[in-house]
N, C-alpha and C. Protein backbone atom coordinates (compact mmCIF):
# COMPACT_ATOMS: atom_id res chain seq x y z
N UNK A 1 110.80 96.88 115.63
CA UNK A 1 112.17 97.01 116.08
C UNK A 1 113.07 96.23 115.13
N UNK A 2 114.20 96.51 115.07
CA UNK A 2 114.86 96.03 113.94
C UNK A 2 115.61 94.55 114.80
N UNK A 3 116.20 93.65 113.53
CA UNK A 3 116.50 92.45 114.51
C UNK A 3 117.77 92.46 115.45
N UNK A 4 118.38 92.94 115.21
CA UNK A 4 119.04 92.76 116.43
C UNK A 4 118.78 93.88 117.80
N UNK A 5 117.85 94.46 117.43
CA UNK A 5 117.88 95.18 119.37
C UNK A 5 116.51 94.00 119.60
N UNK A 6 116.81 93.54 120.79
CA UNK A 6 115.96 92.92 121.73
C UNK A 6 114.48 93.99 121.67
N UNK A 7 113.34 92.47 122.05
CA UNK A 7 112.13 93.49 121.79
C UNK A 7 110.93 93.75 123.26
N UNK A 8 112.25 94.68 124.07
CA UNK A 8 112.02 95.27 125.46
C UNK A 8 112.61 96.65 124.74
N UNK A 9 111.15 97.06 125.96
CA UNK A 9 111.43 98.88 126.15
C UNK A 9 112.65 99.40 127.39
N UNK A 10 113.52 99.97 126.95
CA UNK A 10 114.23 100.88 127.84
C UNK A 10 113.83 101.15 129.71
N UNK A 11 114.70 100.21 130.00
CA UNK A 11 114.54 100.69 131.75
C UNK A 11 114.08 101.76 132.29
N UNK A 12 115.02 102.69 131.36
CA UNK A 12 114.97 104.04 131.54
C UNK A 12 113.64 104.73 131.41
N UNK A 13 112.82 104.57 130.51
CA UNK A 13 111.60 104.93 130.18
C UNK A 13 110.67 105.32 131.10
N UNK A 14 110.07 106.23 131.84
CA UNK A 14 109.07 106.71 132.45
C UNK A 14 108.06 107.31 131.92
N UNK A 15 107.33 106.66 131.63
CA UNK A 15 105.71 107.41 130.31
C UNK A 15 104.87 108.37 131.20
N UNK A 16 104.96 107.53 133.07
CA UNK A 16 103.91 108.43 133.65
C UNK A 16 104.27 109.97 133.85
N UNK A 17 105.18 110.36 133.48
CA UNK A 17 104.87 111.97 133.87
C UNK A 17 105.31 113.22 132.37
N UNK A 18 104.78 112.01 131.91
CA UNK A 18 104.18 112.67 130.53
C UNK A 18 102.98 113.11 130.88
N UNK A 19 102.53 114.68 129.88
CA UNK A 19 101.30 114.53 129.72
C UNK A 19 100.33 114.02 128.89
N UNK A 20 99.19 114.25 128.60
CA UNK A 20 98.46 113.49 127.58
C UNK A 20 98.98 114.22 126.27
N UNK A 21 99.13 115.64 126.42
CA UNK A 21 99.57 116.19 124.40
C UNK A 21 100.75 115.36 124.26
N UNK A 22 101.96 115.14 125.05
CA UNK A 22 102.92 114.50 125.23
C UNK A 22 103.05 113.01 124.84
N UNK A 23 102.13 112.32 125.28
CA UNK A 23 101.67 110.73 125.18
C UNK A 23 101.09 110.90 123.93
N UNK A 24 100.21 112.30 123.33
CA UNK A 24 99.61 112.00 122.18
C UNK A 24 100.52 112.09 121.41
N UNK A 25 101.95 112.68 121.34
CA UNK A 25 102.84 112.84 120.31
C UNK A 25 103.32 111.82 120.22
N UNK A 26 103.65 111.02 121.66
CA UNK A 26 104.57 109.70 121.06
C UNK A 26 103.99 108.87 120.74
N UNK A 27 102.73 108.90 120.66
CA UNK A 27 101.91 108.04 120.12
C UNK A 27 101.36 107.92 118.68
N UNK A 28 101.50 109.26 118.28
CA UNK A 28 101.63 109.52 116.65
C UNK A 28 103.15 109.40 116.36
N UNK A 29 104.29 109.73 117.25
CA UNK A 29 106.06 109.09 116.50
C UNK A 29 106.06 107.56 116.52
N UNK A 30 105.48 106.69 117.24
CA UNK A 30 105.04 105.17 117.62
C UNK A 30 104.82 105.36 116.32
N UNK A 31 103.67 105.35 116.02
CA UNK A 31 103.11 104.95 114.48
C UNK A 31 103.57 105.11 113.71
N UNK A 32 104.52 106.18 113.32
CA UNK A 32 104.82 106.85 112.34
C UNK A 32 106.17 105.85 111.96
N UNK A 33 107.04 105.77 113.19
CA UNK A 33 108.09 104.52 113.24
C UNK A 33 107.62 103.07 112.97
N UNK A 34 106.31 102.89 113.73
CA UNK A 34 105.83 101.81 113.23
C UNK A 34 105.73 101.40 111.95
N UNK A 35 105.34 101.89 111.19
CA UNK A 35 104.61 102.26 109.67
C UNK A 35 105.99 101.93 108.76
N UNK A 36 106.77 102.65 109.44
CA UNK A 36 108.57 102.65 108.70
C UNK A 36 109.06 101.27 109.22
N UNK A 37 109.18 101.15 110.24
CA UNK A 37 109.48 99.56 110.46
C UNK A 37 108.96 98.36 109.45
N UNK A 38 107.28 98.60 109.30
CA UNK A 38 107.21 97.68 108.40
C UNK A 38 107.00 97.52 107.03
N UNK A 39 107.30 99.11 106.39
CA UNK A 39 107.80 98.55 105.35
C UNK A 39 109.17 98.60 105.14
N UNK A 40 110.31 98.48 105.80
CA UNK A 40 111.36 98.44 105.97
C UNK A 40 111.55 96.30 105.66
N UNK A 41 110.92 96.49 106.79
CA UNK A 41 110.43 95.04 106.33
C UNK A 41 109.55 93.95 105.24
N UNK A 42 109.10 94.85 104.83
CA UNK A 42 108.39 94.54 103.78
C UNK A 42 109.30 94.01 102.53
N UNK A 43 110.06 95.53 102.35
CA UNK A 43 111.49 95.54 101.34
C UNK A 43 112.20 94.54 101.19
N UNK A 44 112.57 94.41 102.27
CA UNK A 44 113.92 93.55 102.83
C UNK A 44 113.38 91.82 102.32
N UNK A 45 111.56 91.64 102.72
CA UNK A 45 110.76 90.05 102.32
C UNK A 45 111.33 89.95 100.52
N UNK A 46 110.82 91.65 100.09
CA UNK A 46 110.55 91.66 98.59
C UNK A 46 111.90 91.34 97.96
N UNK A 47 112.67 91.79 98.48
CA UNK A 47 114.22 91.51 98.00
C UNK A 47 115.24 90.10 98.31
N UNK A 48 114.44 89.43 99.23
CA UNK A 48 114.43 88.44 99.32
C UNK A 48 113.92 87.15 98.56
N UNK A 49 112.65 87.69 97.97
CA UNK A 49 111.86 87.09 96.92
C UNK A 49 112.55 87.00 95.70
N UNK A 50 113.08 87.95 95.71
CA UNK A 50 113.29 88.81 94.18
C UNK A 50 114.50 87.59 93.98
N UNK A 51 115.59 87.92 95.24
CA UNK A 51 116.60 86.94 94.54
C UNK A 51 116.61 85.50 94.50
N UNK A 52 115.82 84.86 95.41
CA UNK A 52 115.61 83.70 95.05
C UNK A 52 114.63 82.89 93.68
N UNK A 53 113.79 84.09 93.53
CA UNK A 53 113.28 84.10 92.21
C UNK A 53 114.65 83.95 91.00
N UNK A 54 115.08 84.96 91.07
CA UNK A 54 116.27 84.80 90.09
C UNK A 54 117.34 83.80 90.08
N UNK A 55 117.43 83.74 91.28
CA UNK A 55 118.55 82.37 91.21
C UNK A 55 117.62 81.23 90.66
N UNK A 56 116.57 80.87 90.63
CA UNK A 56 116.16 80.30 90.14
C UNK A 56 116.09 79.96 88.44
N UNK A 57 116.24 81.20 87.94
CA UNK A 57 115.84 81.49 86.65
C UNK A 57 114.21 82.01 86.19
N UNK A 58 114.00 82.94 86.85
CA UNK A 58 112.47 83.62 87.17
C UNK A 58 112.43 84.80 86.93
N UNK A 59 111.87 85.86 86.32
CA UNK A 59 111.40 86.90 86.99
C UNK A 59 110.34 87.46 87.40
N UNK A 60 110.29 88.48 87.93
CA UNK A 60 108.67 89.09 88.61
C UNK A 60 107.90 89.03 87.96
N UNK A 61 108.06 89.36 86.79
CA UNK A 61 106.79 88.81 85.56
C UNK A 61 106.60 87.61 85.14
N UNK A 62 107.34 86.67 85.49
CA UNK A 62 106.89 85.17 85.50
C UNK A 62 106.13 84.80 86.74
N UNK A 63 106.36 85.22 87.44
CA UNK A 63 105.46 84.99 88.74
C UNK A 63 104.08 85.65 89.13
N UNK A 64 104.43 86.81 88.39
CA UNK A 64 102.54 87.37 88.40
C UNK A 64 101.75 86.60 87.23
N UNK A 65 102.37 86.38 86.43
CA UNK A 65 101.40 85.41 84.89
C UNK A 65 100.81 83.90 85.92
N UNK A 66 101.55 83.44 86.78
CA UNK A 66 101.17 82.28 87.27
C UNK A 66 99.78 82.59 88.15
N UNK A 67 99.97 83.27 88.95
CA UNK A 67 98.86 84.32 89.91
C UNK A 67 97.34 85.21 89.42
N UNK A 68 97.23 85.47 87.78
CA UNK A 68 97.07 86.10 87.20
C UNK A 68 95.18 85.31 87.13
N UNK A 69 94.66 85.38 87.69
CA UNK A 69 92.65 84.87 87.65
C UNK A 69 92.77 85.47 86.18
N UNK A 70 91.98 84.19 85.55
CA UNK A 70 90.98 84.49 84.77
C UNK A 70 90.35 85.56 84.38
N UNK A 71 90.28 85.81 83.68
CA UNK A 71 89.14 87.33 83.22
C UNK A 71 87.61 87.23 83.47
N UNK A 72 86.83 87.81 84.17
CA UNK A 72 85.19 87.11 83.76
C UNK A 72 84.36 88.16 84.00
N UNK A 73 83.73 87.65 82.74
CA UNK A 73 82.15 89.34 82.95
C UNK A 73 81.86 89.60 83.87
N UNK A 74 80.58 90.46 84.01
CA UNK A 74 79.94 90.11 85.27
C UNK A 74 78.97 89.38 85.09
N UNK A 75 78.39 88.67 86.26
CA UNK A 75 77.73 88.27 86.38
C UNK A 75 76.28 88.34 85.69
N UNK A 76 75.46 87.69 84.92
CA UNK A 76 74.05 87.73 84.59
C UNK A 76 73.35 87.30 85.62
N UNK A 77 71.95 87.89 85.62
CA UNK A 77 70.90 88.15 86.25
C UNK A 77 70.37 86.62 86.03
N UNK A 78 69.55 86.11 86.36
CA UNK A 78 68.14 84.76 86.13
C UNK A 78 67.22 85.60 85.54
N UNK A 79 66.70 85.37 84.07
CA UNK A 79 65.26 85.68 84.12
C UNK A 79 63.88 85.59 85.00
N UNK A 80 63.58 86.23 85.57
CA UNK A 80 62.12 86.60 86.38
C UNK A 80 61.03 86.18 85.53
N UNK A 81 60.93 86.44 84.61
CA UNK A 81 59.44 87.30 83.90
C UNK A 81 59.77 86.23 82.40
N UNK A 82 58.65 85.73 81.72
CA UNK A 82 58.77 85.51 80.47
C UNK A 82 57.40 85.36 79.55
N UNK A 83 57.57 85.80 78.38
CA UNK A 83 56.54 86.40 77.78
C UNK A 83 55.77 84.80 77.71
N UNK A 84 54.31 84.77 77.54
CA UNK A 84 53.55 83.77 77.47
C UNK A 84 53.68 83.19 76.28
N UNK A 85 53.62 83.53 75.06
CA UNK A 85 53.69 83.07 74.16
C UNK A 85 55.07 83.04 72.91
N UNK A 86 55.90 83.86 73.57
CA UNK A 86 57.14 83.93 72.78
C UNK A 86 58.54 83.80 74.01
N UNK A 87 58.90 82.52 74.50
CA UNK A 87 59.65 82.40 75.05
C UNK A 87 61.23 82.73 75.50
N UNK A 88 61.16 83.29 74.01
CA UNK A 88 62.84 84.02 73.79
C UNK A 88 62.92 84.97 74.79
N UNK A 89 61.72 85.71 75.00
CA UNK A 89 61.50 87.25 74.98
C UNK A 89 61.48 86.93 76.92
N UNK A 90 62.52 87.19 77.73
CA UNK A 90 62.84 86.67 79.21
C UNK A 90 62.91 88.66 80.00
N UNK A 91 62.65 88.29 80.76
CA UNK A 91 63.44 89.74 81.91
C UNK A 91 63.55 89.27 82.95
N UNK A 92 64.43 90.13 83.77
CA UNK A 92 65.05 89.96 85.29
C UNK A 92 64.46 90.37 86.07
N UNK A 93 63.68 91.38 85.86
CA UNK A 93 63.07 92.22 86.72
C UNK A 93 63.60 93.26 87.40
N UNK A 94 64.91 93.28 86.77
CA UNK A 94 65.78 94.51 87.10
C UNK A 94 65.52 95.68 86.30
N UNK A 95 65.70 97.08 86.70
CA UNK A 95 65.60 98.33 85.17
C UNK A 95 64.27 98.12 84.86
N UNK A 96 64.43 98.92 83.51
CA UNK A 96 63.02 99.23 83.08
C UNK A 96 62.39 98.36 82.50
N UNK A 97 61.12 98.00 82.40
CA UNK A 97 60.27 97.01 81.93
C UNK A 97 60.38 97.07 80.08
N UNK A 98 60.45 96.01 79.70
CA UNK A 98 60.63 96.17 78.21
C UNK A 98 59.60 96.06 77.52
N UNK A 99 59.35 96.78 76.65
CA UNK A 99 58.05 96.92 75.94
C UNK A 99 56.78 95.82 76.22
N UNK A 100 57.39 94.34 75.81
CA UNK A 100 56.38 93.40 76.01
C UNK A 100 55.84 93.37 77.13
N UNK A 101 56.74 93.70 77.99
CA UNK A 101 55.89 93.36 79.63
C UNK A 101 54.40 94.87 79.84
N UNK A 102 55.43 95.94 79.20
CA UNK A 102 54.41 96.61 79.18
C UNK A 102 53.14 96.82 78.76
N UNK A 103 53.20 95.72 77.44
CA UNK A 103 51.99 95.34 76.65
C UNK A 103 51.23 94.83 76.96
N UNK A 104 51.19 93.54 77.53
CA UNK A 104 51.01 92.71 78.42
C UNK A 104 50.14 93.30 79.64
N UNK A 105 50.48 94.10 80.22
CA UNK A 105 50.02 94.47 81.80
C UNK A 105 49.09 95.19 81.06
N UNK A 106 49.00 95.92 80.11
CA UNK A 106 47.72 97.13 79.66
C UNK A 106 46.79 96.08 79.79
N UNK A 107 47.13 94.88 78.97
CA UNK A 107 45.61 94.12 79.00
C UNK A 107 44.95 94.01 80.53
N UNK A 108 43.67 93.64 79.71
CA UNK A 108 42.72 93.53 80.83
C UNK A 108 43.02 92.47 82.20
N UNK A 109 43.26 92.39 82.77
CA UNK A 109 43.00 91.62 84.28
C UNK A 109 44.74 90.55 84.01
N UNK A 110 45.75 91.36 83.54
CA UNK A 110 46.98 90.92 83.10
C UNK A 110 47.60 91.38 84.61
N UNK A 111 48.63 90.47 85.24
CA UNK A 111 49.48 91.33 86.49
C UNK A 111 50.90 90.17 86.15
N UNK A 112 51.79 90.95 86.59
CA UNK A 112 53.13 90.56 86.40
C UNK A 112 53.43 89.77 87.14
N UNK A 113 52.48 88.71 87.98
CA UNK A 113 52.76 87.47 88.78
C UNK A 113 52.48 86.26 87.46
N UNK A 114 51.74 86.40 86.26
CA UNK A 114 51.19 85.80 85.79
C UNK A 114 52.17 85.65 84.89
N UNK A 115 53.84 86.59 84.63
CA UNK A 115 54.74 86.26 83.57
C UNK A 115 55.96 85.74 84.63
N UNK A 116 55.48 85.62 85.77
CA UNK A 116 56.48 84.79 86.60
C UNK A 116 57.17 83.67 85.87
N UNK A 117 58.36 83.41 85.82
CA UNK A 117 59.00 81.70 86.10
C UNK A 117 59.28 81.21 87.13
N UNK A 118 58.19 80.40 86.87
CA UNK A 118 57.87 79.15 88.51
C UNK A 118 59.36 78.23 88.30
């Protein structure tokens, strides 16, 4: 409701002898007003912002640079798995197995608990 009408419904108002398609309409114009109400309000915050920003000596693009996170990769995995004798050589255990691991497991009585990192 906008600010100056008081935020009571109409005396007048009788909902009960509506029907339900009836109740369902004003219940989708409710929303639909709703929805407009607040960004009506929304506007009115943003333009509010806006000029006190400026009286300041600001603009909207000085204020998003302040707000503005960091950039950051994503995230890396922990190595899982690392080769026994050549330490560089790490996996996650994510995707496909990389050659060494595959080398590795052919051997005889080799299992992929044994390239664990404890």
């Amino acid at each position: 409701m906008a600010k100056d009408q008081p935020d009571v419904l109409p005396a007048n108002l009788d909902l009960t002898a509506l029907s339900v398609s009836q109740l369902t309409l004003l219940q989708q114009e409710i929303d639909k007003q709703k929805a407009n109400a607040k960004e009506r309000e929304r506007q009115a915050v943003k333009g509010q912002v806006i000029a006190v920003l400026e009286a300041a000596g600001f603009s909207v693009a000085d204020l998003t640079v302040l707000f503005q996170l960091p950039a950051r990769g994503p995230a890396r995995s922990r190595a899982m798995y690392r080769h026994p004798s050549k330490s560089k050589f790490t996996w996650t255990g994510k995707g496909r197995k990389p050659n060494w691991v595959s080398e590795y497991l052919a051997g005889e009585g080799h299992s992929l608990d044994d390239l664990k990192i404890k």
